[in-house]
Protein backbone atom coordinates (compact mmCIF):
# COMPACT_ATOMS: atom_id res chain seq x y z
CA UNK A 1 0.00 0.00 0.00
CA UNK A 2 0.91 3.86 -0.43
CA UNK A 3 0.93 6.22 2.41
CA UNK A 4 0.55 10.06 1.82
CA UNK A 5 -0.59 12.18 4.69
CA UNK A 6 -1.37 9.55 6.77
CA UNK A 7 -3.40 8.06 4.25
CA UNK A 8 -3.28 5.10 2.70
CA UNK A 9 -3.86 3.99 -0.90
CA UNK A 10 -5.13 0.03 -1.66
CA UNK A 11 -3.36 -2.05 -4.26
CA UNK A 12 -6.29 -1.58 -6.71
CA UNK A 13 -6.23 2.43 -6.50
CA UNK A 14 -2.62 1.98 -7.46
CA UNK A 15 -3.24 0.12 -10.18
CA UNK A 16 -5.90 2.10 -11.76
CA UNK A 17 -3.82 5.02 -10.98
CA UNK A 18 -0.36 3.99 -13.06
CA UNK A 19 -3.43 2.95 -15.92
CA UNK A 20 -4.29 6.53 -16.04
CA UNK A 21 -1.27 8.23 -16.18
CA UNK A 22 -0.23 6.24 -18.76
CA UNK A 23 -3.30 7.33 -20.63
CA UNK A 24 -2.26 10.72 -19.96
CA UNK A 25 1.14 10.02 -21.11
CA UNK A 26 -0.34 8.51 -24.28
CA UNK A 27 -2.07 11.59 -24.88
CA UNK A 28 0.04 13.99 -24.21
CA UNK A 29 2.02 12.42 -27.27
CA UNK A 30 -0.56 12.72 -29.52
CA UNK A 31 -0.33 9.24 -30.79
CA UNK A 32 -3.69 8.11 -32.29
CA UNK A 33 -4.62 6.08 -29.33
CA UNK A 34 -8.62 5.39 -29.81
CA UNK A 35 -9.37 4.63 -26.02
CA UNK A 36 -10.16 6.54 -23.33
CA UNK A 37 -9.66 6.51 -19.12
CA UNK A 38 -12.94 4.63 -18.79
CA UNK A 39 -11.56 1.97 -22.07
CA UNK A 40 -8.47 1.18 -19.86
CA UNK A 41 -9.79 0.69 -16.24
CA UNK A 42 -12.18 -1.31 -17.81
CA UNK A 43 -9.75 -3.69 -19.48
CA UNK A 44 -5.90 -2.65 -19.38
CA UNK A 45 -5.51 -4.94 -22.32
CA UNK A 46 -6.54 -2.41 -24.61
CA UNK A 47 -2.98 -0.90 -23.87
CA UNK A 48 -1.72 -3.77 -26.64
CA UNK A 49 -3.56 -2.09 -29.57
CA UNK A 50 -1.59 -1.10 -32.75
CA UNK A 51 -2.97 0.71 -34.95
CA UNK A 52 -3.46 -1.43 -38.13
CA UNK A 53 -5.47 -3.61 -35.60
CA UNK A 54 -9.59 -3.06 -35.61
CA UNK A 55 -11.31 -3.27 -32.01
CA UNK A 56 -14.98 -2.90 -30.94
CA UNK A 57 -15.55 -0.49 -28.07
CA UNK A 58 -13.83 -1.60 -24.57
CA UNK A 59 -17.20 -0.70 -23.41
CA UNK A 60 -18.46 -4.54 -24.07
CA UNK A 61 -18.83 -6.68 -21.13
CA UNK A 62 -16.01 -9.52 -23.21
CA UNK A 63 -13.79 -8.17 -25.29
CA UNK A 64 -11.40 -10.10 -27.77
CA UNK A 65 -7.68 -9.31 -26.86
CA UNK A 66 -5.28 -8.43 -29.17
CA UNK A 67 -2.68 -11.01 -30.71
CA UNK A 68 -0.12 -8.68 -30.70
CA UNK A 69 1.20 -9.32 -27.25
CA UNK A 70 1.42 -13.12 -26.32
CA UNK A 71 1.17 -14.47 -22.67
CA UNK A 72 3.68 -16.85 -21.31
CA UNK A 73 2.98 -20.32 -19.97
CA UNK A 74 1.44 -21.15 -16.07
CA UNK A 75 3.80 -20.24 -13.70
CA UNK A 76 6.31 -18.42 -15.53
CA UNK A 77 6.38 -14.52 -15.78
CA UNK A 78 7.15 -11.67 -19.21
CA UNK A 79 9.19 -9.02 -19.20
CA UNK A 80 8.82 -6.29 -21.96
CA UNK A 81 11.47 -4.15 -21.63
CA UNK A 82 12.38 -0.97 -24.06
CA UNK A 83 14.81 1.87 -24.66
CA UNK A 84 14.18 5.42 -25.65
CA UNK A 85 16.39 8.30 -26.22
CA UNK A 86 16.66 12.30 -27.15
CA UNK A 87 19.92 12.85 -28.75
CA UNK A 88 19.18 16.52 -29.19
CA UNK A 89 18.43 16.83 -25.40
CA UNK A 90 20.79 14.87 -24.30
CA UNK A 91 18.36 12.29 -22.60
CA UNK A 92 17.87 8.31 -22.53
CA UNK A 93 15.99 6.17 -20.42
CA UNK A 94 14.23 2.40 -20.03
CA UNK A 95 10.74 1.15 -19.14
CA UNK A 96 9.27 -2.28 -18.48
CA UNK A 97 6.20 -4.19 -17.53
CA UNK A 98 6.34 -7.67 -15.90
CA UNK A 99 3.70 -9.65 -16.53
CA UNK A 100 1.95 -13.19 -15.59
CA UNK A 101 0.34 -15.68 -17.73
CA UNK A 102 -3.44 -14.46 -17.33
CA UNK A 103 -1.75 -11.27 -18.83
CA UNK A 104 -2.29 -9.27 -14.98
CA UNK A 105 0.41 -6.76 -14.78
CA UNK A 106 2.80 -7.24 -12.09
CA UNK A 107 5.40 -4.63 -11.98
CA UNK A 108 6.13 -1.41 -13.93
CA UNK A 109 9.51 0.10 -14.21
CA UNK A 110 11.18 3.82 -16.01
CA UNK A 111 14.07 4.96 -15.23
CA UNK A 112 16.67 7.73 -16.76
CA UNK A 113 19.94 6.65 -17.73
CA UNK A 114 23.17 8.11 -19.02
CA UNK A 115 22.90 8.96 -23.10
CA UNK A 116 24.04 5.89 -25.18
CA UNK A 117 23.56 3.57 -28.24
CA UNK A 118 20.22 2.66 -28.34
CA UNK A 119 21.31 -1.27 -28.43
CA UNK A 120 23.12 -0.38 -25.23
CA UNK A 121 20.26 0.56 -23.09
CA UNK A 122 18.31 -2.14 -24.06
CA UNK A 123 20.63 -4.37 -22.41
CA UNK A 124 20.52 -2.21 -18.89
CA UNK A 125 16.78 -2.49 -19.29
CA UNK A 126 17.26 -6.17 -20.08
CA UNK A 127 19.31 -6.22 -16.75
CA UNK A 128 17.22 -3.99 -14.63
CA UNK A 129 14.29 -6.51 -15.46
CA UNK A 130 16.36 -9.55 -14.17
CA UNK A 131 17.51 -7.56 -10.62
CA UNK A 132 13.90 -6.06 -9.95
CA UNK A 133 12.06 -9.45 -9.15
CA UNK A 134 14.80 -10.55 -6.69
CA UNK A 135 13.72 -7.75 -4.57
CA UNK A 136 10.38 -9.44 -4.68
CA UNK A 137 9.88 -13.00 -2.01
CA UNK A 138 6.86 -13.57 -4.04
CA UNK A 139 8.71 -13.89 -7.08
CA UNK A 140 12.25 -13.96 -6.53
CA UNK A 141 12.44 -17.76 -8.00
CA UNK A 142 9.64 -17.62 -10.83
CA UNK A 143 10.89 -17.97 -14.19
CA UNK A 144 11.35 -15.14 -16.46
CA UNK A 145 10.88 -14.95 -20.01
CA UNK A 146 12.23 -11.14 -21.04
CA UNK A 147 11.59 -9.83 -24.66
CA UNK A 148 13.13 -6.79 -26.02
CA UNK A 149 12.76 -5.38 -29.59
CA UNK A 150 16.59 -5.17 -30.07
CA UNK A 151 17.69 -7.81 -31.98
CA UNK A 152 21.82 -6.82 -31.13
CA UNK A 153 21.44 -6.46 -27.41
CA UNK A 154 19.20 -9.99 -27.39
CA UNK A 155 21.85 -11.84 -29.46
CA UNK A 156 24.56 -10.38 -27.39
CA UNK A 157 23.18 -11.52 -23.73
CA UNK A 158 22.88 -14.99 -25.53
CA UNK A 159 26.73 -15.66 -26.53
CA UNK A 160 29.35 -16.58 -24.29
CA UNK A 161 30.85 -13.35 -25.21
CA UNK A 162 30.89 -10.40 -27.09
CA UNK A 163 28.92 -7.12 -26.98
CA UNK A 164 30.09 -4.01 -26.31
CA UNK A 165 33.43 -3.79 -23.97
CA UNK A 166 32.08 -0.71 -21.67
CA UNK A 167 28.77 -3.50 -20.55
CA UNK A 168 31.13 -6.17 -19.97
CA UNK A 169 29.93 -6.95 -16.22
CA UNK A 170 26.49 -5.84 -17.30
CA UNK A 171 26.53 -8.45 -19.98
CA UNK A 172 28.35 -11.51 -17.57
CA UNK A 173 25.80 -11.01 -15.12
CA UNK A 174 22.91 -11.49 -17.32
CA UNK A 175 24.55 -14.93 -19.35
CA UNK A 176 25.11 -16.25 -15.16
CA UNK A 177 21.58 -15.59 -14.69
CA UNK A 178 20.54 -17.71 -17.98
CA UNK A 179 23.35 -19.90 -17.34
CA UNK A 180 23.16 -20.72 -13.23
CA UNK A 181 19.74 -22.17 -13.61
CA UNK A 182 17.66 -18.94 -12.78
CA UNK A 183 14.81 -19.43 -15.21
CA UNK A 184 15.89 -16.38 -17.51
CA UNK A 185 14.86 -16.36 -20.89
CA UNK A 186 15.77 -13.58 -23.25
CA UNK A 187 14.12 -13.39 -26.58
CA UNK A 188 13.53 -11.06 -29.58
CA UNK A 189 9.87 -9.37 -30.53
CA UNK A 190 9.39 -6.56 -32.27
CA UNK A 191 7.99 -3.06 -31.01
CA UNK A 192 4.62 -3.83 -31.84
CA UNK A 193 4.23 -6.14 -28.83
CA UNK A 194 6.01 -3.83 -26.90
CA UNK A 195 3.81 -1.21 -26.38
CA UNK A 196 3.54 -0.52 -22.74
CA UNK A 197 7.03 -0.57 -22.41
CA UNK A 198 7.81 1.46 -24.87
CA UNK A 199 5.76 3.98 -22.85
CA UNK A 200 7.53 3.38 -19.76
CA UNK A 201 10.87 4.32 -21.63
CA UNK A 202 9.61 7.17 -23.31
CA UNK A 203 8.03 7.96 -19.75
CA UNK A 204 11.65 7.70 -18.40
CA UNK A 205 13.12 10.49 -20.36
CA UNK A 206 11.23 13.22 -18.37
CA UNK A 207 12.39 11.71 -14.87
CA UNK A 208 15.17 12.67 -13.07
CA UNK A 209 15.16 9.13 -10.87
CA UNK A 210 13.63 5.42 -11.14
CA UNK A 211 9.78 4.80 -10.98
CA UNK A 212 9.02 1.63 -9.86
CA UNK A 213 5.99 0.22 -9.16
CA UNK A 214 4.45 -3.31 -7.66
CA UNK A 215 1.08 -3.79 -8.70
């Protein structure tokens, strides 16, 4: 729970809180996003739509989800994780959402970084997904399947070596967590099922320290 002048906030007024500011954020981009507050509370998964996709309105009782995003199997948990970057402000930053099999978000994470190849962030967001859960008992041991929508920085955490020299320990302490029997799995999908991450990141570049949030 959240505490703010001596009162608290439930785990469900979080939730539907982080769903409307990313709304907000959505809007404030001008991106042609067709749902509203309402859509999203109603059912998050609307937050998966691309635009090439047609939907009825959210405001159905059952709605068909979208195939972009894909859910993992029982007992094992997603990662989307995502870079973004300014280079004419100087700014770069990476986002994530964790979620579980019945597609119920689980974490959400944005963070500013130092300015860098693109490639190169994606591998501290690939990283930063990894370290997050083991702050979590609940979690701590639950496989991990992490997808990112760079295809360098994914086939780079999956050799024995390589990548770029600066990441080194970055990069040896993700291939011990695949290797040392930690459940990680790192694949490639492309930024259309990686839309609420890509918010995250994008989210990132206007704060000055790490958002994270348990849901």
């Amino acid at each position: 729970m959240r505490i703010f002048e001596q009162k608290f906030s439930s785990i469900d007024e979080i939730h539907n809180l982080i769903l409307l500011r990313i709304r907000w954020w959505i809007k404030g981009w001008g991106d042609p996003f067709p749902y509203s507050s309402t859509d999203i509370l109603r059912n998050p998964s609307c937050l998966q739509w691309q635009d090439n996709i047609s939907m009825t309105c959210l405001s159905r009782a059952k709605v068909s989800s979208p195939r972009s995003w894909s859910p993992p199997p029982t007992n094992v948990l997603k990662w989307n994780v995502d870079a973004s970057g300014k280079e004419d402000k100087r700014k770069a930053a990476i986002g994530g959402v964790l979620r579980n099999s019945n597609g119920n978000f689980l974490c959400l994470f944005s963070s500013p970084i130092p300015i860098m190849d693109i490639n190169n962030a994606e591998i501290l967001a690939i990283h930063r997904a990894i370290k997050l859960p083991k702050s979590c008992d609940r979690i701590s041991y639950t496989k991990l399947i992490i997808e990112s929508d760079s295809a360098n920085a994914v086939k780079w955490c999956n050799e024995i070596n390589g990548g770029p020299s600066n990441l080194n320990f970055i990069t040896n302490y993700i291939r011990a967590a695949m290797k040392d029997g930690d459940g990680v799995e790192i694949i490639y999908k492309s930024r259309k099922t990686n839309f609420v991450a890509d918010s995250m990141a994008k989210q990132g570049l206007n704060k000055a320290d790490e958002f994270v949030a348990w849901l």
